[in-house]
C-alpha atoms as a PDB file:
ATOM      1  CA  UNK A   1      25.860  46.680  12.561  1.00  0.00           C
ATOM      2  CA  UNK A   2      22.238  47.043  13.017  1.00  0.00           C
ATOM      3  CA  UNK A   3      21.554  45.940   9.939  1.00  0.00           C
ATOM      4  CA  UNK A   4      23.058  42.636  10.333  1.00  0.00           C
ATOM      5  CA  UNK A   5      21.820  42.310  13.236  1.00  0.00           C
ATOM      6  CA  UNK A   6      18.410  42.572  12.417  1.00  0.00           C
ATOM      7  CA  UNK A   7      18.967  40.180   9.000  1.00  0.00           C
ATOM      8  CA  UNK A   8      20.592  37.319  11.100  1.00  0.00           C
ATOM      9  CA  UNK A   9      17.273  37.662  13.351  1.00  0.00           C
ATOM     10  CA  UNK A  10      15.082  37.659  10.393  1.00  0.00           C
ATOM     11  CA  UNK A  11      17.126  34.523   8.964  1.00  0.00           C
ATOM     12  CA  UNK A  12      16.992  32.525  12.403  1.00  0.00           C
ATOM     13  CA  UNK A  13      12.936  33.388  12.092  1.00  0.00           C
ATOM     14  CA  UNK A  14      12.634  32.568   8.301  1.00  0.00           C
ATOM     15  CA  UNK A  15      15.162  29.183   9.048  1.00  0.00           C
ATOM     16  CA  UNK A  16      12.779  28.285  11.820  1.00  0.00           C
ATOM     17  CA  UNK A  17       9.229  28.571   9.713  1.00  0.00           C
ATOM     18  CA  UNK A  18      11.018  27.061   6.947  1.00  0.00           C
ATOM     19  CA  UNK A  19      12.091  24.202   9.371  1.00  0.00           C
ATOM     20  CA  UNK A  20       7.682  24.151  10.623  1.00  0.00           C
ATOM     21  CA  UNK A  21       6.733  24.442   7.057  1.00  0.00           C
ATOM     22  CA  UNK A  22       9.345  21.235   6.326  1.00  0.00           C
ATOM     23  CA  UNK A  23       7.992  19.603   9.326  1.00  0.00           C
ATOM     24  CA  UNK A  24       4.432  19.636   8.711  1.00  0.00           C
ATOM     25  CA  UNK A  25       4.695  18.656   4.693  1.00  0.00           C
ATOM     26  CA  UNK A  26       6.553  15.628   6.098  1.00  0.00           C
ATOM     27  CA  UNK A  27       3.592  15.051   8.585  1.00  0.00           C
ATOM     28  CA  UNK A  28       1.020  15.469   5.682  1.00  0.00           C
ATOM     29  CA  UNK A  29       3.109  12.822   3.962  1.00  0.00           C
ATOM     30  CA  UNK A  30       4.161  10.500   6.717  1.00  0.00           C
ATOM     31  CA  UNK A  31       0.011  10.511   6.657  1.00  0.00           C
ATOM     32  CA  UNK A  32      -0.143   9.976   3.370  1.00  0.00           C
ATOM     33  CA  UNK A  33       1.836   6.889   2.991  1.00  0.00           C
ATOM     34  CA  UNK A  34       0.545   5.429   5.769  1.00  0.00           C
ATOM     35  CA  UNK A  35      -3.315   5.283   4.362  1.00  0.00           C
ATOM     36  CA  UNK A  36      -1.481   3.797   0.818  1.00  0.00           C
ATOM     37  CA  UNK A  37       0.049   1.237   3.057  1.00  0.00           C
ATOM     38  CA  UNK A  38      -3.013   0.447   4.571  1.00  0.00           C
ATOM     39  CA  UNK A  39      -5.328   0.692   1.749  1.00  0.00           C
ATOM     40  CA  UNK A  40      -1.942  -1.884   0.215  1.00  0.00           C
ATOM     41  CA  UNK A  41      -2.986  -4.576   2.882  1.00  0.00           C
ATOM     42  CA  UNK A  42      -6.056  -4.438   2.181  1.00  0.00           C
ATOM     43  CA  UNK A  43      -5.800  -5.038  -1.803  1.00  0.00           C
ATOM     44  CA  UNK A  44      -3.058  -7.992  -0.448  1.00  0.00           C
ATOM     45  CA  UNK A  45      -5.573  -9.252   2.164  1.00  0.00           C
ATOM     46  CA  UNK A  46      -8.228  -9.380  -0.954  1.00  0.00           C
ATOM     47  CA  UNK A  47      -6.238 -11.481  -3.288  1.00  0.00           C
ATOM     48  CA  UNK A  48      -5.141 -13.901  -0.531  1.00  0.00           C
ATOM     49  CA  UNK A  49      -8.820 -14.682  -0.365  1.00  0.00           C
ATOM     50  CA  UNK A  50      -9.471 -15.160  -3.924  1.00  0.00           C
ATOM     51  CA  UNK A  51      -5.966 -16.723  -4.127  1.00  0.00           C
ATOM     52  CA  UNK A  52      -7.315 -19.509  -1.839  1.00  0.00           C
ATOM     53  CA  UNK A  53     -10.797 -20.274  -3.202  1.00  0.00           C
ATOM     54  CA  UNK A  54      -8.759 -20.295  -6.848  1.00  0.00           C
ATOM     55  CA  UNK A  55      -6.793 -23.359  -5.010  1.00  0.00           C
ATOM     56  CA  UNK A  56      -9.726 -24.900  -3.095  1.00  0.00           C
ATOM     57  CA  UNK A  57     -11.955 -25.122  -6.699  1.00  0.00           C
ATOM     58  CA  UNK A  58      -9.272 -26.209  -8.396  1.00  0.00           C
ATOM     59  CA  UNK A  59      -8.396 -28.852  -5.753  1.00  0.00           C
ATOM     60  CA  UNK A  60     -12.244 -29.793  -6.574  1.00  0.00           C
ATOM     61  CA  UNK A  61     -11.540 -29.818  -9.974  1.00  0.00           C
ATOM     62  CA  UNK A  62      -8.894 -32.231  -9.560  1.00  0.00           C
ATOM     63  CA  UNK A  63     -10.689 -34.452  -7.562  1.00  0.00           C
ATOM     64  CA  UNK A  64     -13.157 -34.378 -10.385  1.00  0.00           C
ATOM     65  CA  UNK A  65     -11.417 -35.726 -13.092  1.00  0.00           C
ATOM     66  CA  UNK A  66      -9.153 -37.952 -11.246  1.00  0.00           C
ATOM     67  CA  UNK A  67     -13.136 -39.601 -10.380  1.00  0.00           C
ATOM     68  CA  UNK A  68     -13.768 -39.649 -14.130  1.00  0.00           C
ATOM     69  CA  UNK A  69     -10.406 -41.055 -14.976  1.00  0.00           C
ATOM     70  CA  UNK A  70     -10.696 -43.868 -12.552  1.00  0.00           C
ATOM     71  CA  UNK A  71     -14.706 -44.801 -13.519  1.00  0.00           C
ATOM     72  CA  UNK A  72     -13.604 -45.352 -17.241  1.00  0.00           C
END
């Protein structure tokens, strides 16, 4: 009886730094996706920017050749 005993303590120990170990890889990767979800916005927040001066010189573009269209 001992014996069993002694291996049901040494499971609820093992179960409970295998539950720690668990927690604190999930942690380290909560972490992780976090900074890839920030460094995301800030690749999204970059091509917003060059997404709108693409429209704004090619709104000046436009402008541009409607000008020469109307001169000839």
């Amino acid at each position: 009886m001992n014996k069993v005993i002694k291996l049901k303590k040494q499971s609820k120990t093992s179960d409970s730094d295998s539950i720690k170990q668990l927690n604190s890889k999930l942690n380290k990767l909560d972490k992780k996706i976090d900074n890839l979800y920030e460094r995301l916005d800030g690749h999204i927040n970059k091509i917003d920017k060059v997404y709108s001066r693409l429209e704004e010189h090619f709104s000046g573009i436009e402008k541009l050749l409607s000008f020469f269209k109307f001169r000839k």
